[in-house]
C-alpha atoms as a PDB file:
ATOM      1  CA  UNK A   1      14.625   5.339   4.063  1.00  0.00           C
ATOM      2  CA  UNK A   2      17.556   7.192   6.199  1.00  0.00           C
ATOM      3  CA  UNK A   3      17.025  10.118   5.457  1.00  0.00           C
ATOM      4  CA  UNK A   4      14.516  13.406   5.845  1.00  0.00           C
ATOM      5  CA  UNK A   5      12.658  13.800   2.408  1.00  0.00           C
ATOM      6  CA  UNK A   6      12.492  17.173   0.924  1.00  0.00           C
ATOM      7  CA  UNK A   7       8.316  17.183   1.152  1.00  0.00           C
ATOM      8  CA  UNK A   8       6.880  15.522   1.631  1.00  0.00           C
ATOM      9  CA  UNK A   9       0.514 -13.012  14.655  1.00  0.00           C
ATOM     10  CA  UNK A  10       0.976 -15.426  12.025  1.00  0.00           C
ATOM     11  CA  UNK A  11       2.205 -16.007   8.857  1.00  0.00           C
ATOM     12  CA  UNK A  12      -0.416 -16.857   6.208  1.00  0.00           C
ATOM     13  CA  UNK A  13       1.217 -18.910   2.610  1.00  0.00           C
ATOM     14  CA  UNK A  14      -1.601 -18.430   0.373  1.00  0.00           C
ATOM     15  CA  UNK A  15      -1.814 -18.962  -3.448  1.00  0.00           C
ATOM     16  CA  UNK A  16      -2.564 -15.560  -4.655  1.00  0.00           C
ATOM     17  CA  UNK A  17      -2.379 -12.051  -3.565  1.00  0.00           C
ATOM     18  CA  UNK A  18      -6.338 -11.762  -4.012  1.00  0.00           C
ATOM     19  CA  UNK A  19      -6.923 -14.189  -1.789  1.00  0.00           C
ATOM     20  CA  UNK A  20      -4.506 -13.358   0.713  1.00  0.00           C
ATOM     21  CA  UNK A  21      -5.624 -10.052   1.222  1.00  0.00           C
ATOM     22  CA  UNK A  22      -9.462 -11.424   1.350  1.00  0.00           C
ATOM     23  CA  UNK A  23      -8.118 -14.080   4.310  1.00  0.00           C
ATOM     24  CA  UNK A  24      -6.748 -10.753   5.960  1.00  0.00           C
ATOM     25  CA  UNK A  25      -9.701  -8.751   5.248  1.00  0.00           C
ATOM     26  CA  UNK A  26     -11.781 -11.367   7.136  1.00  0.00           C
ATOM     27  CA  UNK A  27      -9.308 -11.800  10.226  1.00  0.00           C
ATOM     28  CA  UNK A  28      -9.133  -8.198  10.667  1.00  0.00           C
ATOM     29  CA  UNK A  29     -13.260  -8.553  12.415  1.00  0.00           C
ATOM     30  CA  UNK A  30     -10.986  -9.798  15.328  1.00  0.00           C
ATOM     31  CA  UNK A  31      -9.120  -6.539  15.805  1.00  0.00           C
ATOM     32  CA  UNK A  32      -9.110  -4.718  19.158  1.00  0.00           C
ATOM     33  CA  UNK A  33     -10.494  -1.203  17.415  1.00  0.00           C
ATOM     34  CA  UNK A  34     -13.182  -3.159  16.145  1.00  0.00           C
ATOM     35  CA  UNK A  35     -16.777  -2.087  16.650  1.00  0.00           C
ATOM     36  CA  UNK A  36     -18.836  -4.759  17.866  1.00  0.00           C
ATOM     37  CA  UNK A  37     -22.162  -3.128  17.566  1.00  0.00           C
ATOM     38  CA  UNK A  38     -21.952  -3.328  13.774  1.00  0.00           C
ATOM     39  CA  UNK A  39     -23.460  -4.310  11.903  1.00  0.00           C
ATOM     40  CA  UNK A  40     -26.844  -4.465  13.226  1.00  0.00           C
ATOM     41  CA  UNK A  41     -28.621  -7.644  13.343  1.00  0.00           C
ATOM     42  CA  UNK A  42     -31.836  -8.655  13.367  1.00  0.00           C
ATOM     43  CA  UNK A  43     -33.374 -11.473  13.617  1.00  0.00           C
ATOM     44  CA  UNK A  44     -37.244 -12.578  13.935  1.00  0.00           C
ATOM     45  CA  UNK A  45     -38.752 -16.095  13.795  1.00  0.00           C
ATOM     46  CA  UNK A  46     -41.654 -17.103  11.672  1.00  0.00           C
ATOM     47  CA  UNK A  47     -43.916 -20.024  10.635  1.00  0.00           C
ATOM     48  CA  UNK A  48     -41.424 -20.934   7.727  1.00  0.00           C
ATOM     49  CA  UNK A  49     -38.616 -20.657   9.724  1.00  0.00           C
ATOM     50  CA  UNK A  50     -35.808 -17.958  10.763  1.00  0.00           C
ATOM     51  CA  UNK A  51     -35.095 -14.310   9.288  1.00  0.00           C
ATOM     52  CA  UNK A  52     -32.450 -12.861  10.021  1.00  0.00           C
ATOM     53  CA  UNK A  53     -31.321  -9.191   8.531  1.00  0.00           C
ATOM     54  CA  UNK A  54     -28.218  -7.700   8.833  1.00  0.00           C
ATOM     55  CA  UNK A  55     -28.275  -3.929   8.114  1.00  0.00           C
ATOM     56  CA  UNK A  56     -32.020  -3.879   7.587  1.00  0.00           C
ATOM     57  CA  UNK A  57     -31.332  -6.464   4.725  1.00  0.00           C
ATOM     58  CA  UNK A  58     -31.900 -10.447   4.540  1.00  0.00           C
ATOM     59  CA  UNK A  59     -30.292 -12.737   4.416  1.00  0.00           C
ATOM     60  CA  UNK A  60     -29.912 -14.685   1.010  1.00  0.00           C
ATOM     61  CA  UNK A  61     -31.991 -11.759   0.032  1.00  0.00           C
ATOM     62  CA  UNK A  62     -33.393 -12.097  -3.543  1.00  0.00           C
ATOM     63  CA  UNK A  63     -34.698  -8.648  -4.665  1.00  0.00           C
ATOM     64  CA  UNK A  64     -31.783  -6.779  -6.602  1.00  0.00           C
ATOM     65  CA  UNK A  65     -33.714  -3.370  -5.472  1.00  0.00           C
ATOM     66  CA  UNK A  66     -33.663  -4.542  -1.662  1.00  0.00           C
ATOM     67  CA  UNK A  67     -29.801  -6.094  -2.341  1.00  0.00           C
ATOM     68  CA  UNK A  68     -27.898  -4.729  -5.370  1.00  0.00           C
ATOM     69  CA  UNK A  69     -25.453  -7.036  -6.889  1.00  0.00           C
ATOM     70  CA  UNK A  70     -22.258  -6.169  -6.765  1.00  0.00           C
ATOM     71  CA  UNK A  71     -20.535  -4.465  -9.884  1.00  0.00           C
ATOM     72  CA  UNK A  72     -18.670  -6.265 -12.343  1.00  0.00           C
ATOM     73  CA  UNK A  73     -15.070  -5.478 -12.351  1.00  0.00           C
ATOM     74  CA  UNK A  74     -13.256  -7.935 -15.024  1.00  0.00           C
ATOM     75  CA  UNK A  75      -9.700  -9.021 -13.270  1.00  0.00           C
ATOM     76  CA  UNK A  76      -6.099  -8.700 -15.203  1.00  0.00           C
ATOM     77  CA  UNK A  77      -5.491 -11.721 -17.628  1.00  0.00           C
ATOM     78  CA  UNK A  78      -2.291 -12.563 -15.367  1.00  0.00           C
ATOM     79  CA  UNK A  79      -1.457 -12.140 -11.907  1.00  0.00           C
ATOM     80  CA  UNK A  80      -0.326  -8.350 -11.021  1.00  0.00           C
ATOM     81  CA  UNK A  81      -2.136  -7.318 -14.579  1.00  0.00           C
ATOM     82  CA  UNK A  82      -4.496  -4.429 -13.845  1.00  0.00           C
ATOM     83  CA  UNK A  83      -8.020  -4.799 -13.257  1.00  0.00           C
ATOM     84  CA  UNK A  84     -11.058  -2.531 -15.041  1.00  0.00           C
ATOM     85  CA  UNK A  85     -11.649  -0.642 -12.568  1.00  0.00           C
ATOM     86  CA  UNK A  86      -7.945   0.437 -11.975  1.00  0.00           C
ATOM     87  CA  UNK A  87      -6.145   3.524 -12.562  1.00  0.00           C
ATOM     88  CA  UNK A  88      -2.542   2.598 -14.472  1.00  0.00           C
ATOM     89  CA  UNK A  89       0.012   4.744 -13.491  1.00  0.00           C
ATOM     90  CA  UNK A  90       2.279   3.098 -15.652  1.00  0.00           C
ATOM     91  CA  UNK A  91       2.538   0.457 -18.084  1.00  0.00           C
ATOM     92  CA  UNK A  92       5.794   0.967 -18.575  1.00  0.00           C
ATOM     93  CA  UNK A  93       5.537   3.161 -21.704  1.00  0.00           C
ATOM     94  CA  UNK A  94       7.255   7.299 -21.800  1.00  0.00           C
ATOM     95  CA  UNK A  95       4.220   8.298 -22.615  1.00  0.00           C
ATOM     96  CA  UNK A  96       2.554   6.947 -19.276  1.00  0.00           C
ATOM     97  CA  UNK A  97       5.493   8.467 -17.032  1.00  0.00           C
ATOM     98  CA  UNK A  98       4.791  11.789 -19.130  1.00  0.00           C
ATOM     99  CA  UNK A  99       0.956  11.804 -18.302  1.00  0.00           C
ATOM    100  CA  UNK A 100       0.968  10.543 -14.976  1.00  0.00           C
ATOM    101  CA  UNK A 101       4.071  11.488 -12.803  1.00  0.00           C
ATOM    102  CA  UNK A 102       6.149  14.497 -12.028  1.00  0.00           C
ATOM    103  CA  UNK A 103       8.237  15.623  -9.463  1.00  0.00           C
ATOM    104  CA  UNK A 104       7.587  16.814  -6.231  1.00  0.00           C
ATOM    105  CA  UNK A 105       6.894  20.757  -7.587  1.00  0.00           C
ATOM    106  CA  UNK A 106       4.831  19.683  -9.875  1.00  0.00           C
ATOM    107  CA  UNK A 107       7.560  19.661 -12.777  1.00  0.00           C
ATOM    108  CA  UNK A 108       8.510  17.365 -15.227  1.00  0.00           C
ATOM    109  CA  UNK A 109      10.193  14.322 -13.471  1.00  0.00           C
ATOM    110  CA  UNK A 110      14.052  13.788 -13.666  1.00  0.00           C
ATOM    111  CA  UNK A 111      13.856  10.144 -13.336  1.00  0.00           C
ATOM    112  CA  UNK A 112      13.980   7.857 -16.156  1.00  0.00           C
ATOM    113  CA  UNK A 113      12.368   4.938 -18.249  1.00  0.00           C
ATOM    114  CA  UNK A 114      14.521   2.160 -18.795  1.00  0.00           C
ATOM    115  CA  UNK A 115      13.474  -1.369 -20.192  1.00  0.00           C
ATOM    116  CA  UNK A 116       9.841  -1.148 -19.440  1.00  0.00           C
ATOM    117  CA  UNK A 117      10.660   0.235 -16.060  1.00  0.00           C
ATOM    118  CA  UNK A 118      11.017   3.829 -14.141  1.00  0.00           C
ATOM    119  CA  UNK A 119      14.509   4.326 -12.801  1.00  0.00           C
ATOM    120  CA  UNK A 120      15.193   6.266  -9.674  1.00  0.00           C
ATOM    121  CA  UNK A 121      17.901   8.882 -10.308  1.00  0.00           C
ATOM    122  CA  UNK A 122      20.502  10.425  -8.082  1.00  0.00           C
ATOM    123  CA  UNK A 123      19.497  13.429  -6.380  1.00  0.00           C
ATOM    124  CA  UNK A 124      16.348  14.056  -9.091  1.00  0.00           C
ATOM    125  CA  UNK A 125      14.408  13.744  -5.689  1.00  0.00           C
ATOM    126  CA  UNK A 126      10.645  12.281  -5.270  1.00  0.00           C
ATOM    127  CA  UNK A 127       8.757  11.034  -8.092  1.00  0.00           C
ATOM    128  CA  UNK A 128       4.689  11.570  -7.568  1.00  0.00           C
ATOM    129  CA  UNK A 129       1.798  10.875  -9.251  1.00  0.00           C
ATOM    130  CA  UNK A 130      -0.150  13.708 -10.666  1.00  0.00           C
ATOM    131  CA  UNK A 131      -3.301  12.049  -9.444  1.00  0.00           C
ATOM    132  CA  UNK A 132      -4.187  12.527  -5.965  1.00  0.00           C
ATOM    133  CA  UNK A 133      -5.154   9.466  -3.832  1.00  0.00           C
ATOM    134  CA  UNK A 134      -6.744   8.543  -0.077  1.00  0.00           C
ATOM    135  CA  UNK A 135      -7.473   4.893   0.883  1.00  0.00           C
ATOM    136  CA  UNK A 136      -6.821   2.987  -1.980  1.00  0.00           C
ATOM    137  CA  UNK A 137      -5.543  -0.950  -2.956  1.00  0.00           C
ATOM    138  CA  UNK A 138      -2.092   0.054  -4.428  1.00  0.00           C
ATOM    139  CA  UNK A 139       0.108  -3.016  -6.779  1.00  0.00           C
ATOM    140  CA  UNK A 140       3.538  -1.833  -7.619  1.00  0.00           C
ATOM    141  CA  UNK A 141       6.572  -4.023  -8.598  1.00  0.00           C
ATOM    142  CA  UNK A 142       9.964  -2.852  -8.378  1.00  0.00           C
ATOM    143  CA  UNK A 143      13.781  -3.969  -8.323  1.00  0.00           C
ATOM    144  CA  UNK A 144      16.660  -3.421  -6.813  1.00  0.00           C
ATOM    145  CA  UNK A 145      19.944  -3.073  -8.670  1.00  0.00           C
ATOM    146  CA  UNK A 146      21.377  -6.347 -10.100  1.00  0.00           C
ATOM    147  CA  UNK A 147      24.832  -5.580  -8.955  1.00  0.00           C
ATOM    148  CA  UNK A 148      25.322  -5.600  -5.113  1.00  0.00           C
ATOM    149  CA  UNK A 149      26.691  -1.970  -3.902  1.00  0.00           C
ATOM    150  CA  UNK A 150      26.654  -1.090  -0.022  1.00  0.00           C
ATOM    151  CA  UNK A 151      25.279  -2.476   2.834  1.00  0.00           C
ATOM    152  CA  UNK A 152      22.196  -2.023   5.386  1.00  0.00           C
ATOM    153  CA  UNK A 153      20.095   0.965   4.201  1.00  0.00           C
ATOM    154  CA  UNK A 154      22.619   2.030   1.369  1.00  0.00           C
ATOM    155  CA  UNK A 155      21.705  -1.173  -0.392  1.00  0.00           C
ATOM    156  CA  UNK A 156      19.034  -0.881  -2.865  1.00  0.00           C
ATOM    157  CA  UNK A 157      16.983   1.752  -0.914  1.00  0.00           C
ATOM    158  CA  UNK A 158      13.912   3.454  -1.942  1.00  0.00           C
ATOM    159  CA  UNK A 159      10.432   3.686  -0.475  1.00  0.00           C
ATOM    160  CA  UNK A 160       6.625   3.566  -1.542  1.00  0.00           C
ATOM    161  CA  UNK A 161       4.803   6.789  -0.256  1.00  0.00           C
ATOM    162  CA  UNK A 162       0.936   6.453   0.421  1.00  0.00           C
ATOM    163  CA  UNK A 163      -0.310  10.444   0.252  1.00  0.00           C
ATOM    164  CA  UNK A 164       2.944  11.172  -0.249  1.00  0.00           C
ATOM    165  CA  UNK A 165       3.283  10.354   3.712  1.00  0.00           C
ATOM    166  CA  UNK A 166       2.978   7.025   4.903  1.00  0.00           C
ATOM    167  CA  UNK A 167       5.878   5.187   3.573  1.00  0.00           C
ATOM    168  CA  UNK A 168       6.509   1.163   3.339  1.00  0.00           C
ATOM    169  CA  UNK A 169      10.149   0.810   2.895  1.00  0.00           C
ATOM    170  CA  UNK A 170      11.778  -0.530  -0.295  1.00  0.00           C
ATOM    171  CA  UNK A 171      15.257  -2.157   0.515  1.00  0.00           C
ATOM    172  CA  UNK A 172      17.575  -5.075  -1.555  1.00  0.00           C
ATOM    173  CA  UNK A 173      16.880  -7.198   2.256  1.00  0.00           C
ATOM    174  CA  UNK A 174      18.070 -10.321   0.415  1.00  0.00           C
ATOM    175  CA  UNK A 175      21.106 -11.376   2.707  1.00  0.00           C
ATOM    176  CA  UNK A 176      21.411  -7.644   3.687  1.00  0.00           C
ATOM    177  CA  UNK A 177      21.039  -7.103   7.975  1.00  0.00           C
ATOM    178  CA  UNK A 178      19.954  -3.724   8.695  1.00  0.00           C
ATOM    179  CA  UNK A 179      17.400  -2.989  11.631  1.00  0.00           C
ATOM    180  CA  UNK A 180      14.288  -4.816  11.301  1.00  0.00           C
ATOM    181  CA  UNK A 181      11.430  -1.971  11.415  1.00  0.00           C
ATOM    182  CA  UNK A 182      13.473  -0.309   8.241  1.00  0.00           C
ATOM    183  CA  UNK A 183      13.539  -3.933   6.011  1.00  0.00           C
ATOM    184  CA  UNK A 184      11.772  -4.322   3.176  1.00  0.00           C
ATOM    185  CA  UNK A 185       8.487  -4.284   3.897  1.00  0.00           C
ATOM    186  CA  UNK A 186       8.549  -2.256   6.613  1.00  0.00           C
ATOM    187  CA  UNK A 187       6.409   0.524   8.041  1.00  0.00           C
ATOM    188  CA  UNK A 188       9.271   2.870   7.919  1.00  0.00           C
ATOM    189  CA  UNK A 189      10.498   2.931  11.801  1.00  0.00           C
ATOM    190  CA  UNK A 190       6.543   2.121  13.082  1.00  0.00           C
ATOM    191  CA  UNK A 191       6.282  -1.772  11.569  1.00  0.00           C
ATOM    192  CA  UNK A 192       8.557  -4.210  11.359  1.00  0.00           C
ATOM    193  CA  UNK A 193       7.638  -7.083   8.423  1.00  0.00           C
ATOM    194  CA  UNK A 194       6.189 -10.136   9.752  1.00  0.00           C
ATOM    195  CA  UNK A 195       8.942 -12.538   7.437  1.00  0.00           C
ATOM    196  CA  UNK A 196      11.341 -11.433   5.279  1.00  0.00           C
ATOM    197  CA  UNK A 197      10.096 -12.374   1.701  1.00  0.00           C
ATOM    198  CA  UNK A 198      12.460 -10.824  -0.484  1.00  0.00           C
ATOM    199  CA  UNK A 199      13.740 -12.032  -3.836  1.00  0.00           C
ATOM    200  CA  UNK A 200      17.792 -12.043  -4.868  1.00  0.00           C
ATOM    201  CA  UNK A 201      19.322  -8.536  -6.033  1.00  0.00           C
ATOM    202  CA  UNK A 202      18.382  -7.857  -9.464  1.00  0.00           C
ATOM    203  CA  UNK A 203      15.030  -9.796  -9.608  1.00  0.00           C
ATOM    204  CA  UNK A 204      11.504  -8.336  -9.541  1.00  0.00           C
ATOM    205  CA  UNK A 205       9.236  -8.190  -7.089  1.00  0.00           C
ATOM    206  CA  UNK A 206       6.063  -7.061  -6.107  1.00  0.00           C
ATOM    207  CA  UNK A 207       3.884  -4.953  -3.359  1.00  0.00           C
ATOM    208  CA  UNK A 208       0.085  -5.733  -3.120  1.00  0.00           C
ATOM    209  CA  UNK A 209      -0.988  -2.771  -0.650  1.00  0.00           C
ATOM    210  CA  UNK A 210      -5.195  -2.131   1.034  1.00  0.00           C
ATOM    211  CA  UNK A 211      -4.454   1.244   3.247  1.00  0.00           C
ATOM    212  CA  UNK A 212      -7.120   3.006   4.925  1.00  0.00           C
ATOM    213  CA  UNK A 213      -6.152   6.688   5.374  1.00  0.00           C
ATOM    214  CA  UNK A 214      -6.200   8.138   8.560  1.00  0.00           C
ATOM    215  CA  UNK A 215      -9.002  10.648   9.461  1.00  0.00           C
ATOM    216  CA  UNK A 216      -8.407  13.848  12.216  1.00  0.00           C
ATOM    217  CA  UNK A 217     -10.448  16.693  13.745  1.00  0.00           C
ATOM    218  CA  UNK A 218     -10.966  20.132  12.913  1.00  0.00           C
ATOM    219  CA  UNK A 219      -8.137  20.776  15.598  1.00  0.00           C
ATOM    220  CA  UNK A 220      -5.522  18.626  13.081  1.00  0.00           C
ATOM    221  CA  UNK A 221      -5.871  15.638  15.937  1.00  0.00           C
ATOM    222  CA  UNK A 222      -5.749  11.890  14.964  1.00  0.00           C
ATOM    223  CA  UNK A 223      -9.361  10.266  15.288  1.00  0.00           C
ATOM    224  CA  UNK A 224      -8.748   7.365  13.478  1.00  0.00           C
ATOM    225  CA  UNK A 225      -5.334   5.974  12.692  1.00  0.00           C
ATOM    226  CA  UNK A 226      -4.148   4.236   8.813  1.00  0.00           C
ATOM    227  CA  UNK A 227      -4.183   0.886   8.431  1.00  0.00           C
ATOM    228  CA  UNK A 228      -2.218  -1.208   6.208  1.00  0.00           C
ATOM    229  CA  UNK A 229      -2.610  -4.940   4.867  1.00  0.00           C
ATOM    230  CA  UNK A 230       0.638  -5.830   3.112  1.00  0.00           C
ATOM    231  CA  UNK A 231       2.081  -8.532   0.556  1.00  0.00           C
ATOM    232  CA  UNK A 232       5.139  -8.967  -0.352  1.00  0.00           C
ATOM    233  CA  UNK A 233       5.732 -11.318  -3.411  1.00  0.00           C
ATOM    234  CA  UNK A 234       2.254 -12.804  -2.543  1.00  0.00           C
ATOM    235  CA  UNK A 235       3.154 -13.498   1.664  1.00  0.00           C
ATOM    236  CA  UNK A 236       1.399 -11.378   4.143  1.00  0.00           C
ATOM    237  CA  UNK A 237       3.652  -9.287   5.722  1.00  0.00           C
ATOM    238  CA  UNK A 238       1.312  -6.120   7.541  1.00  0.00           C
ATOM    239  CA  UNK A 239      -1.437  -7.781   8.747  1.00  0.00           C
ATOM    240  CA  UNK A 240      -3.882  -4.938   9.054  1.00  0.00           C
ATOM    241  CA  UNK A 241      -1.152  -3.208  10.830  1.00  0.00           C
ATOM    242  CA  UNK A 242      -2.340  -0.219  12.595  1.00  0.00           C
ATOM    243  CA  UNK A 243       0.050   2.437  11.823  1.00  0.00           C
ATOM    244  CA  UNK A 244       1.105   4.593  15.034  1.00  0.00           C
ATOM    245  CA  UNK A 245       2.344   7.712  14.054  1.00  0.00           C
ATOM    246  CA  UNK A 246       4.132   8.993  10.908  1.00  0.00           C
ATOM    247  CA  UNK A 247       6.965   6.883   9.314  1.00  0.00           C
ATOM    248  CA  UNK A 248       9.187   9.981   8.753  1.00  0.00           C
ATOM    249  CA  UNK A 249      12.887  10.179   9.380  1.00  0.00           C
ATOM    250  CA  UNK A 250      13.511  12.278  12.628  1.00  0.00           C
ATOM    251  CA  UNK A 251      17.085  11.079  13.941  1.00  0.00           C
ATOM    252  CA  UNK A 252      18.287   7.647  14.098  1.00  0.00           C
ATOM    253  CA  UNK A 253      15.785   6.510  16.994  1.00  0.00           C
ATOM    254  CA  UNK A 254      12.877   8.283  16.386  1.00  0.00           C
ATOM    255  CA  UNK A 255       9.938   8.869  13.463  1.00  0.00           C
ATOM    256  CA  UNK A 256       7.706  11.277  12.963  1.00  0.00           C
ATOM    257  CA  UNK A 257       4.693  11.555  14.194  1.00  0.00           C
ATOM    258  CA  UNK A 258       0.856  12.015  12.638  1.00  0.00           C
ATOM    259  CA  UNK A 259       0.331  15.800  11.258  1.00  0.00           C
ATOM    260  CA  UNK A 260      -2.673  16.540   9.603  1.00  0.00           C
ATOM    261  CA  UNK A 261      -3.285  17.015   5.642  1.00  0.00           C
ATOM    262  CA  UNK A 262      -5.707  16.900   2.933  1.00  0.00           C
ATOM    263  CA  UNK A 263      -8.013  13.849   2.263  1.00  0.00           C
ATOM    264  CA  UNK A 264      -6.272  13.382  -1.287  1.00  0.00           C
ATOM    265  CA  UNK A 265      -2.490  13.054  -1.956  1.00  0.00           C
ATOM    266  CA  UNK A 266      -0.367  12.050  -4.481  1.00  0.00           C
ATOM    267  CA  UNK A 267       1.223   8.794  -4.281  1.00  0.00           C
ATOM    268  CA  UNK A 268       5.144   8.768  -4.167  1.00  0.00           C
ATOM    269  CA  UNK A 269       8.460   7.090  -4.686  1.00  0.00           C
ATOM    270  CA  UNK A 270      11.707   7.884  -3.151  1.00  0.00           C
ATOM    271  CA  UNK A 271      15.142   8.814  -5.004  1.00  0.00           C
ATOM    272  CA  UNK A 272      17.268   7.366  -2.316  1.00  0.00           C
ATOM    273  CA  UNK A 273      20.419   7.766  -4.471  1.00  0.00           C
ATOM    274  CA  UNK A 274      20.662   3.976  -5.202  1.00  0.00           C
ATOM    275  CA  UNK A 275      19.187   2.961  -9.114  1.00  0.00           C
ATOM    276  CA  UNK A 276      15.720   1.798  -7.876  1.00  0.00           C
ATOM    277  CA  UNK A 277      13.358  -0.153 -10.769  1.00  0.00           C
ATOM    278  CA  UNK A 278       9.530   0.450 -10.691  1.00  0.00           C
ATOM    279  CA  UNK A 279       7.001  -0.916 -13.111  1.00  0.00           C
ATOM    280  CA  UNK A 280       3.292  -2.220 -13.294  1.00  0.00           C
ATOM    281  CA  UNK A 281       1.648   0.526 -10.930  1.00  0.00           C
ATOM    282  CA  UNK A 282      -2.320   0.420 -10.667  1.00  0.00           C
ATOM    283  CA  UNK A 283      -4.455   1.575  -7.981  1.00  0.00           C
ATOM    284  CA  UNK A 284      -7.918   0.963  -7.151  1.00  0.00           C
ATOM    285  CA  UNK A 285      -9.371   3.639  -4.978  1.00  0.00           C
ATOM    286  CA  UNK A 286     -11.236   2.230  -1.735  1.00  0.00           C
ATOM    287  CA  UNK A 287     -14.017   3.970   0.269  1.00  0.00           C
ATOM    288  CA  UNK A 288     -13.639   4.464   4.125  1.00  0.00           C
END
């Protein structure tokens, strides 16, 4: 991203996205926010040994009423396929841009389906789901042109929007120098990538995305910043990143900073001018 839009530690190689963003999930407990007086843990010692209960609950606790199982949620037959529990925002199918996306006034969406895939279109502005999202585990796979045009930030540019707001960069950053904190993968002038993962021009790629939304006062004031936990073509690149202010263009040294809005928000994609590709979008909403 360049340009205002009209609304709106180490690296990990790990076989699969899932388990990549697990390993992340876990090494996040270390993070300087963290709150070490949860959980609460108890523990007592008896004649047949030790107890210990975390949350008022046992350990290897038997008793489904005491410690419900988890629910079943039946993964995608194929890496990046959709889960049960997701919401598809498209499968590639008109129909499924018709019933799920418009623009950003609520209209029917100028940008196009072409192959299987949603095309970006010059100047048809923001695409955005009708559905309104908060913290959510977001997989979207997308391409940048096949033939090379530009340079730097007029190379393949487009950008994923979380609540229509928080925006990691989309950019062809395959042999292509432009500033590091606006790269692929980027937390739009807040984040730089940890590696650059990107794929050749042309070829597609994918985004595996856990962000926590950020919470504020009555007032509008920040009391607990976003977080994001980012793959790119299955490598960690935002490691639980923190996100410190708004990722909004304001001049060429500068972003945006946190302004209050509703828990719920669409999620959005940018019409940077250059012929973006998007397919495969699912989301699985998280709770805070």
């Amino acid at each position: 991203m360049q340009k205002k839009h009209s609304s709106i530690s180490d690296l990990f190689r790990i076989t699969t996205p899932a388990a990549a963003l697990a390993f992340s999930l876990v090494a996040s407990s270390s993070h300087a926010d963290e709150d070490m007086s949860k959980p609460v843990i108890k523990v007592e010692k008896k004649k047949d040994g030790t107890y210990m209960y975390i949350d008022g609950v046992k350990v290897h606790e038997t008793d489904t009423t005491k410690q419900p199982l988890p629910p079943v949620v039946t993964p995608g037959d194929k890496v990046g396929a959709p889960p049960s529990d997701a919401v598809v925002l498209f499968d590639g199918s008109e129909e499924s841009f018709k019933m799920n996306w418009t623009d950003t006034k609520g209209g029917d969406s100028k940008w196009k389906v072409v192959d299987g895939a949603l095309e970006s279109v010059r100047r048809a502005g923001y695409v955005q789901s009708k559905e309104k999202f908060g913290s959510c585990q977001l997989h979207i796979e997308w391409a940048s042109p096949a033939k090379v045009q530009g340079n730097g930030q007029g190379r393949g540019n487009s950008g994923v929007f979380l609540m229509g707001t928080y925006e990691i960069q989309v950019l062809d950053s395959y042999e292509n120098q432009t500033y590091a904190d606006g790269q692929a993968g980027a937390l739009y002038g807040r984040s730089k990538p940890k590696v650059n993962a990107s794929r050749k021009p042309g070829e597609w790629q994918s985004y595996d995305i856990i962000f926590h939304q950020p919470q504020f006062d009555k007032g509008g004031k920040v009391t607990k910043r976003a977080t994001f936990t980012v793959l790119h073509n299955g490598v960690l690149i935002q490691d639980h990143t923190v996100l410190s202010g708004g990722t909004g263009w304001n001049g060429p040294h500068a972003a945006t900073e946190y302004k209050a809005h509703a828990d719920k928000l669409p999620i959005s994609m940018q019409d940077h001018g250059n012929p973006v590709r998007f397919r495969n979008i699912w989301v699985r909403e998280l709770k805070d």
